[in-house]
PDB file of N, CA and C in Angstrom:
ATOM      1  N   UNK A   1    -187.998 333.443  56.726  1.00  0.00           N
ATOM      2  CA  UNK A   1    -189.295 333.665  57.318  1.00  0.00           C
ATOM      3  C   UNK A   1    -189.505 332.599  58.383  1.00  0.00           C
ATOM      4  N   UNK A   2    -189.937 333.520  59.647  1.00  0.00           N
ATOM      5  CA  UNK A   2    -189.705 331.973  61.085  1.00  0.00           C
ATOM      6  C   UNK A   2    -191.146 332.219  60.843  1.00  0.00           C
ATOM      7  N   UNK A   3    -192.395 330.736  60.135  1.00  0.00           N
ATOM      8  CA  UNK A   3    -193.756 330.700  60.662  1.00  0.00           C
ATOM      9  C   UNK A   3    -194.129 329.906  61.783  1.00  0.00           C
ATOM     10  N   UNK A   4    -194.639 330.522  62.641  1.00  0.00           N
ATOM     11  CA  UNK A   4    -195.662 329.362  64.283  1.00  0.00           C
ATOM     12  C   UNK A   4    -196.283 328.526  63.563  1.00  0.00           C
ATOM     13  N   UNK A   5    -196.659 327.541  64.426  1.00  0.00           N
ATOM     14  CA  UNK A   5    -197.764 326.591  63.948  1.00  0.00           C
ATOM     15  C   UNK A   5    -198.815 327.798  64.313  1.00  0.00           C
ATOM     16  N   UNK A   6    -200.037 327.043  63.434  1.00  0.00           N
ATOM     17  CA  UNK A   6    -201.364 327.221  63.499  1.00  0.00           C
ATOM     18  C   UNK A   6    -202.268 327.476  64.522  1.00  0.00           C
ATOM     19  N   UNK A   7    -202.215 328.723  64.928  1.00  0.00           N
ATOM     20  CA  UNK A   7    -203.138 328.709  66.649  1.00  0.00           C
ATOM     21  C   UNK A   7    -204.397 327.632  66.866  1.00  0.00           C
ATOM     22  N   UNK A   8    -204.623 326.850  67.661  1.00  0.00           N
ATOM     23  CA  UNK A   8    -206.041 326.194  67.691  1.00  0.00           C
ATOM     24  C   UNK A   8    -207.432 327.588  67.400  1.00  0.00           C
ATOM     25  N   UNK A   9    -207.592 328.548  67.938  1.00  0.00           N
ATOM     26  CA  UNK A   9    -208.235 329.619  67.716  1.00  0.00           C
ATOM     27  C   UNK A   9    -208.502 329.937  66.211  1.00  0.00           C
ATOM     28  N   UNK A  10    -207.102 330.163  65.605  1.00  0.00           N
ATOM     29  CA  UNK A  10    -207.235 330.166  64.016  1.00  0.00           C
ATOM     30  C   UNK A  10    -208.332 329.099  63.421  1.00  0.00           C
ATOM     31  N   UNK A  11    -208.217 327.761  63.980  1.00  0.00           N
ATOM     32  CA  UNK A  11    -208.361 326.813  62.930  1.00  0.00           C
ATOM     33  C   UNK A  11    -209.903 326.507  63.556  1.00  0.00           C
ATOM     34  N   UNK A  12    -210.323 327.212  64.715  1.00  0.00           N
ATOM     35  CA  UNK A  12    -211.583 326.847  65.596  1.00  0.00           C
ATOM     36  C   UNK A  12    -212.271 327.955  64.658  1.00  0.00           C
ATOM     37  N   UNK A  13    -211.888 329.727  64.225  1.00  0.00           N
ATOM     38  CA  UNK A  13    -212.307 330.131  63.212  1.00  0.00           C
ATOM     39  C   UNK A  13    -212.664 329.648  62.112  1.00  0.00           C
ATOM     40  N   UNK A  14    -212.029 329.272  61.396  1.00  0.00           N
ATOM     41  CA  UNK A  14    -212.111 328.465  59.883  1.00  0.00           C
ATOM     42  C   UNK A  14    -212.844 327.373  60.151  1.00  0.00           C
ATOM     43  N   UNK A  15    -213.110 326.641  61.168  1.00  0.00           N
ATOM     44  CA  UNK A  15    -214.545 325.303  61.453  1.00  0.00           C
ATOM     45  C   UNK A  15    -215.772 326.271  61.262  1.00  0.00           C
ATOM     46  N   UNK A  16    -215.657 327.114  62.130  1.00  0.00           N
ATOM     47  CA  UNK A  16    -216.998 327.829  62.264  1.00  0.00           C
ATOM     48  C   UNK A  16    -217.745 328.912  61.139  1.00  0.00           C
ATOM     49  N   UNK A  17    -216.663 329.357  60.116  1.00  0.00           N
ATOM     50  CA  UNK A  17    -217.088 330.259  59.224  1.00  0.00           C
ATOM     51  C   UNK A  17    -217.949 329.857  58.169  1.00  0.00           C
ATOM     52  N   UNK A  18    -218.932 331.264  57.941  1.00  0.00           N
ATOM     53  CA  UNK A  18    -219.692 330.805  56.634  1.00  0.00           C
ATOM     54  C   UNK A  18    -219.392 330.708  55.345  1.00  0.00           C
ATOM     55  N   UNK A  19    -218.123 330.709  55.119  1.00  0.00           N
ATOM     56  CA  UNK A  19    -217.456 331.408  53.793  1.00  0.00           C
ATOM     57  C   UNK A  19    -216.830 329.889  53.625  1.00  0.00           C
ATOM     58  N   UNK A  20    -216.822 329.191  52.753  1.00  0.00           N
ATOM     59  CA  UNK A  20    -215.869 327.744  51.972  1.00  0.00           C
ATOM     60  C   UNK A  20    -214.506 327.990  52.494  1.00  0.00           C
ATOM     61  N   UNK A  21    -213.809 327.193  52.883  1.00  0.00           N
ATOM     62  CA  UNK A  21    -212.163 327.419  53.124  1.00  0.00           C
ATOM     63  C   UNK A  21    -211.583 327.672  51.675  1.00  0.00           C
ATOM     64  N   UNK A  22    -211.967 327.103  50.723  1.00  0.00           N
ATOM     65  CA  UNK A  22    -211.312 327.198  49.209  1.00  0.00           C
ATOM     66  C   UNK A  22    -211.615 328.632  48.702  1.00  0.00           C
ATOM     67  N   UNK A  23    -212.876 329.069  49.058  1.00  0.00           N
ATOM     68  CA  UNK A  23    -213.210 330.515  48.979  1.00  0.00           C
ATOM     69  C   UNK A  23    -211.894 331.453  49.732  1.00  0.00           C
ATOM     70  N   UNK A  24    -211.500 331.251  50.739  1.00  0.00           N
ATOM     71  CA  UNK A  24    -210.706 331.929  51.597  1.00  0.00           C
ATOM     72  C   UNK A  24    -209.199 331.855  50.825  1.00  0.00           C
ATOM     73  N   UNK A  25    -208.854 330.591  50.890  1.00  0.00           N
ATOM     74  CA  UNK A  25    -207.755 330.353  50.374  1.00  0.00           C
ATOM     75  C   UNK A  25    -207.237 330.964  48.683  1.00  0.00           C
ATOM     76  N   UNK A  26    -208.635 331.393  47.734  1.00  0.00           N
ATOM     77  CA  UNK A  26    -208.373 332.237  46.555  1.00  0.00           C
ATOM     78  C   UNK A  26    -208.511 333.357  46.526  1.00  0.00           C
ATOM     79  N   UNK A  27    -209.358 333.797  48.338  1.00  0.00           N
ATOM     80  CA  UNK A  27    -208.687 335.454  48.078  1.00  0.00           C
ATOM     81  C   UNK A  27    -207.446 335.492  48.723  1.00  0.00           C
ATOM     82  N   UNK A  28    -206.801 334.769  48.922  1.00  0.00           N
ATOM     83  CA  UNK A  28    -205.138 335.137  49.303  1.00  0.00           C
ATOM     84  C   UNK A  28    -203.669 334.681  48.719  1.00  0.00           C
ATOM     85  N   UNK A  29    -204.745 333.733  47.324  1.00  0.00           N
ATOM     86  CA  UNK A  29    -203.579 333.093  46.865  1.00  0.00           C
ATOM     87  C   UNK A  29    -202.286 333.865  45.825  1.00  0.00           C
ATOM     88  N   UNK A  30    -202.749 334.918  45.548  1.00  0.00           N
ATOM     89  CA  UNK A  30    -201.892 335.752  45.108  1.00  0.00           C
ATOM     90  C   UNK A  30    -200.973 336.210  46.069  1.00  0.00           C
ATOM     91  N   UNK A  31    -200.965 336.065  47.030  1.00  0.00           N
ATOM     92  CA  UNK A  31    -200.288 337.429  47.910  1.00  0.00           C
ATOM     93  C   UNK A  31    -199.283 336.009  48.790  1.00  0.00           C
ATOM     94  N   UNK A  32    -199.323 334.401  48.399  1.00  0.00           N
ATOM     95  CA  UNK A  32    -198.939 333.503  49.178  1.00  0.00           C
ATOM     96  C   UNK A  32    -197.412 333.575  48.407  1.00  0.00           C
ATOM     97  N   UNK A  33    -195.914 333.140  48.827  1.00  0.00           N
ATOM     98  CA  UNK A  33    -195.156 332.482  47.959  1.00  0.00           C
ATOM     99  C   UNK A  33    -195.647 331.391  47.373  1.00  0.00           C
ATOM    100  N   UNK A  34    -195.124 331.499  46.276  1.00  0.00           N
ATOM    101  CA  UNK A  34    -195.422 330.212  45.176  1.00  0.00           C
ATOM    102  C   UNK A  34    -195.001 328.538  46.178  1.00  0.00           C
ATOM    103  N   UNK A  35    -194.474 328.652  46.644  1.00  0.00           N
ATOM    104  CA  UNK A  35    -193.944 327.302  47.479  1.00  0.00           C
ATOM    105  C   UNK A  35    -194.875 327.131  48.457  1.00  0.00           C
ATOM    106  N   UNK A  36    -195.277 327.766  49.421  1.00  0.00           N
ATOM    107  CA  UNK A  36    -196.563 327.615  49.843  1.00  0.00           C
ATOM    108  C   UNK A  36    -197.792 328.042  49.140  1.00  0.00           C
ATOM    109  N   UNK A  37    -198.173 328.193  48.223  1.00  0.00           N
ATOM    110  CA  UNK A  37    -199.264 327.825  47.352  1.00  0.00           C
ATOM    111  C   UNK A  37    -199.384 326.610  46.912  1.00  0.00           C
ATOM    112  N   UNK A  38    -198.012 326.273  46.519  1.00  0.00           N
ATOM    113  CA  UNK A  38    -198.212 324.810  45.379  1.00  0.00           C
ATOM    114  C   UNK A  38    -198.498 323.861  46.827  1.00  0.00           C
ATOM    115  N   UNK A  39    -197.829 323.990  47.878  1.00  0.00           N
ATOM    116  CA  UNK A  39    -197.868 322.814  48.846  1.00  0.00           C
ATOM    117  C   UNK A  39    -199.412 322.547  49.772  1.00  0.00           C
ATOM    118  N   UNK A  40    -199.775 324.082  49.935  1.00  0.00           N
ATOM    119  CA  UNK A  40    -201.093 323.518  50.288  1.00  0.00           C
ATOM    120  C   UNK A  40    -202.448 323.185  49.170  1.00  0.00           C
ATOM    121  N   UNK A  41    -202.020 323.212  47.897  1.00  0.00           N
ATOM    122  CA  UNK A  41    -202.900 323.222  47.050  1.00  0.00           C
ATOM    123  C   UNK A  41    -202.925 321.656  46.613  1.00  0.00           C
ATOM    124  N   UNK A  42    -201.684 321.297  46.833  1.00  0.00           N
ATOM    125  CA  UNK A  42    -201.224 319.776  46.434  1.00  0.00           C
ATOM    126  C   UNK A  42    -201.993 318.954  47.727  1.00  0.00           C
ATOM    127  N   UNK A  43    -201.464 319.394  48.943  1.00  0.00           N
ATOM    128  CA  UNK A  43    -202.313 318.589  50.150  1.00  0.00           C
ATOM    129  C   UNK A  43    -204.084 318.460  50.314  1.00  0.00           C
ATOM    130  N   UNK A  44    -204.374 319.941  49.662  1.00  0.00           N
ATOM    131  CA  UNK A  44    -205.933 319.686  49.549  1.00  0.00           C
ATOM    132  C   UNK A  44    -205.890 318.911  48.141  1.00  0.00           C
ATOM    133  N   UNK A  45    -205.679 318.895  46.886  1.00  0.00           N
ATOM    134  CA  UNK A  45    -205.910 318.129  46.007  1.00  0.00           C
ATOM    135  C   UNK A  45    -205.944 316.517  46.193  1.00  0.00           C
ATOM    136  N   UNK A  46    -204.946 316.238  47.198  1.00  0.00           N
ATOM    137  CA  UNK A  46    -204.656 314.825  47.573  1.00  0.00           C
ATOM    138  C   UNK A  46    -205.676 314.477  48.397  1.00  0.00           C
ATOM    139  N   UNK A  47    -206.237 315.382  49.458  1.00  0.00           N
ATOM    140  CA  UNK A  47    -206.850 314.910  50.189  1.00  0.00           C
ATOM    141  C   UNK A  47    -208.398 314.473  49.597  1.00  0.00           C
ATOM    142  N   UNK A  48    -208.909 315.867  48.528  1.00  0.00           N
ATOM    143  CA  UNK A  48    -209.842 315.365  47.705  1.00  0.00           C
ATOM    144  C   UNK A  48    -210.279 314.127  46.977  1.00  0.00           C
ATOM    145  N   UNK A  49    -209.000 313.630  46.146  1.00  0.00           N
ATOM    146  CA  UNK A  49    -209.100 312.888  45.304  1.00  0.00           C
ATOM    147  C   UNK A  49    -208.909 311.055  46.172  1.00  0.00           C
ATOM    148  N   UNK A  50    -208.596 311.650  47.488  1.00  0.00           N
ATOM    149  CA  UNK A  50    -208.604 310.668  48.304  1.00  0.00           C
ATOM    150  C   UNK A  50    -210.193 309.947  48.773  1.00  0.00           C
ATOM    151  N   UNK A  51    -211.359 311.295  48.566  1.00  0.00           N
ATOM    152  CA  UNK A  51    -212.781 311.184  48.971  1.00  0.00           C
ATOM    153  C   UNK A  51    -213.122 312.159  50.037  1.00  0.00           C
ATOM    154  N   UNK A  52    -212.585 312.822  50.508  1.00  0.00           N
ATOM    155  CA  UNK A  52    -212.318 314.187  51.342  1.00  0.00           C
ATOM    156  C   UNK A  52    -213.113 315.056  50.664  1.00  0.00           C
ATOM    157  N   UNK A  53    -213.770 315.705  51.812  1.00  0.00           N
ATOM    158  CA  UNK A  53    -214.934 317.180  51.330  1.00  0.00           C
ATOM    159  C   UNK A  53    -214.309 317.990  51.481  1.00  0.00           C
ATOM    160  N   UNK A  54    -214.563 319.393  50.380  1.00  0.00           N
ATOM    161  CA  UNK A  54    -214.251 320.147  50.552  1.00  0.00           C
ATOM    162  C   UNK A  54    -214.180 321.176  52.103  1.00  0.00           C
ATOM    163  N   UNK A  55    -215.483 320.411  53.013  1.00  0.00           N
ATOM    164  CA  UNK A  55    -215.648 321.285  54.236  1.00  0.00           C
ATOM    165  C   UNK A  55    -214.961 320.786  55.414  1.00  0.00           C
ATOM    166  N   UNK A  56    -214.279 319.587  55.220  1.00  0.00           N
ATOM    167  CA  UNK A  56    -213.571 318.599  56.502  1.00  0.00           C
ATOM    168  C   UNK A  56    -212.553 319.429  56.528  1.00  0.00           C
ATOM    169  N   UNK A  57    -212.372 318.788  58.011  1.00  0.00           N
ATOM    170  CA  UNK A  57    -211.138 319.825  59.364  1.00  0.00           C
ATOM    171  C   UNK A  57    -209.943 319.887  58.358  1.00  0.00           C
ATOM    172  N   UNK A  58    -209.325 319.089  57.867  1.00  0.00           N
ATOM    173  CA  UNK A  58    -207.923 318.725  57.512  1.00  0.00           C
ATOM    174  C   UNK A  58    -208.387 320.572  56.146  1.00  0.00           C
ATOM    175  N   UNK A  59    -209.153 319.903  55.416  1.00  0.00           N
ATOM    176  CA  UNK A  59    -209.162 321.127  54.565  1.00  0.00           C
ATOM    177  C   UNK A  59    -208.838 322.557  55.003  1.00  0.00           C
ATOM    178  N   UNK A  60    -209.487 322.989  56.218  1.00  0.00           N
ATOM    179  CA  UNK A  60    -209.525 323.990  56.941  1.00  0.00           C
ATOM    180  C   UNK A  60    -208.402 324.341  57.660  1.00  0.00           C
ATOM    181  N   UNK A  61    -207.767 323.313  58.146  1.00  0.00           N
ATOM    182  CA  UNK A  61    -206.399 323.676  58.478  1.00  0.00           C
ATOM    183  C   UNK A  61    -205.607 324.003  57.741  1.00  0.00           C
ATOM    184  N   UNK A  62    -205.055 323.316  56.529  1.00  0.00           N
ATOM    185  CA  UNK A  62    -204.613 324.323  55.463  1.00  0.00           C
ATOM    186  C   UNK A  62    -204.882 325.586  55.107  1.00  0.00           C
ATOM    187  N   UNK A  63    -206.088 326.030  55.222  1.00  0.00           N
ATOM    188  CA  UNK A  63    -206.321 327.239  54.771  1.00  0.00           C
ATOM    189  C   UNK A  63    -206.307 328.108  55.821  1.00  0.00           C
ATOM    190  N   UNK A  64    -206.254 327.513  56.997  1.00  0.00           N
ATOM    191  CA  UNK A  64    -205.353 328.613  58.424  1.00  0.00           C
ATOM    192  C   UNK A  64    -204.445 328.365  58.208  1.00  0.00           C
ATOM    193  N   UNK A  65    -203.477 327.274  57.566  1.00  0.00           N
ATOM    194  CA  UNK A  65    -201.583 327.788  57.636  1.00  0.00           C
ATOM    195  C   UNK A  65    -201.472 328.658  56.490  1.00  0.00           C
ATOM    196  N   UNK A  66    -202.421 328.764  55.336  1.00  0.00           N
ATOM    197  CA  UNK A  66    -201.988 329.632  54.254  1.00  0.00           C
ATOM    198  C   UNK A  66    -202.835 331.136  55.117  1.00  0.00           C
ATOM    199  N   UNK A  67    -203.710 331.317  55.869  1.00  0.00           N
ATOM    200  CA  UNK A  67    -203.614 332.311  56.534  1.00  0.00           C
ATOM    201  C   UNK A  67    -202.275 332.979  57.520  1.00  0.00           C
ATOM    202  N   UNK A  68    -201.754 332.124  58.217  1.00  0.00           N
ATOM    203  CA  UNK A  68    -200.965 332.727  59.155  1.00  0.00           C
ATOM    204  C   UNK A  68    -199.580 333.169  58.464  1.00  0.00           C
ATOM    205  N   UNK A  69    -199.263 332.338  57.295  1.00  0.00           N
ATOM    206  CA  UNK A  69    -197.857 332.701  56.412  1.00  0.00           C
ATOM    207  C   UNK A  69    -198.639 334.281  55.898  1.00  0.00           C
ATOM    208  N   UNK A  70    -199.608 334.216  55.243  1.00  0.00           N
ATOM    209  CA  UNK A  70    -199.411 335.774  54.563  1.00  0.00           C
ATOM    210  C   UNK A  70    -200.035 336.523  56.152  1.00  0.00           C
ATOM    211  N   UNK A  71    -200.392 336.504  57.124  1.00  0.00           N
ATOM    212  CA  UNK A  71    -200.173 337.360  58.136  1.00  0.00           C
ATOM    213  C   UNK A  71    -199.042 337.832  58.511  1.00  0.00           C
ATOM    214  N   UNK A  72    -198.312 337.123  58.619  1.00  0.00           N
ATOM    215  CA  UNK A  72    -196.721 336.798  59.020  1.00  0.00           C
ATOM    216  C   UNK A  72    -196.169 337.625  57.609  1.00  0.00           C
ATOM    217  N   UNK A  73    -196.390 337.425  56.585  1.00  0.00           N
ATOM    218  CA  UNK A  73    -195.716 338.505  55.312  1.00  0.00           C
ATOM    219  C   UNK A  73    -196.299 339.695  55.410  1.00  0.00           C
ATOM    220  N   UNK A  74    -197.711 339.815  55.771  1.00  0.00           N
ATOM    221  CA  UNK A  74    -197.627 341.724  56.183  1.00  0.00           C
ATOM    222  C   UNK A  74    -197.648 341.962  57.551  1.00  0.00           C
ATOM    223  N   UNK A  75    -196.872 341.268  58.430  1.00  0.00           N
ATOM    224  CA  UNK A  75    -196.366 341.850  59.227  1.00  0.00           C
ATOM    225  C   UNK A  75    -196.999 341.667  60.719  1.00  0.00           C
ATOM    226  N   UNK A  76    -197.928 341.118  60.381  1.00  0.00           N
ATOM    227  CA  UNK A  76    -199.381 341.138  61.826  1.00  0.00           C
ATOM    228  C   UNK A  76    -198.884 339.579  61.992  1.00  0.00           C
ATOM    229  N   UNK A  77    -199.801 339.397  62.991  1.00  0.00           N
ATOM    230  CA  UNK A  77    -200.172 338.058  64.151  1.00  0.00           C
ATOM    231  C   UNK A  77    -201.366 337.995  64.606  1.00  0.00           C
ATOM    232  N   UNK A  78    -201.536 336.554  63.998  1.00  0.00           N
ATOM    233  CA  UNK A  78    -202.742 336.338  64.403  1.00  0.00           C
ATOM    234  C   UNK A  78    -203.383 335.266  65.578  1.00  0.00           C
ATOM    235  N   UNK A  79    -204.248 335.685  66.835  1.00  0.00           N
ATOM    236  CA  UNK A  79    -204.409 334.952  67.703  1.00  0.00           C
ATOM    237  C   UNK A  79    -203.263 335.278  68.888  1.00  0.00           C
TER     238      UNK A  79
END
């Protein structure tokens, strides 16, 4: 699987939405490989327990790269 980085557009979405990034990220976590699940789940956990909000940029970017991998698994492109 060849994934792009993260469009700025993607991740300018996910700043602006009304929906939690963690919200986003559990309606897709089924449909993620297990290897990218555990890795962005580990980077937001770290970043949390570091003192990190759930609503900061870094959070949100994760949850646009776990967007663009399952875009990229059914087949679309996003941005």
């Amino acid at each position: 699987m060849n994934i792009k980085p993260v469009p700025v557009s993607l991740v300018g979405q996910a700043l602006t939405s009304g929906i939690t990034p963690l919200y986003e990220l559990h309606q897709i976590a089924c449909e993620l490989p297990i290897s990218v699940l555990v890795d962005v789940k580990q980077r937001i956990g770290d970043w949390l327990a570091s003192g990190g909000k759930e609503t900061d940029p870094y959070i949100k970017q994760q949850v646009a790269y776990a967007q663009k991998v399952y875009q990229a698994l059914k087949g679309g492109e996003i941005g």
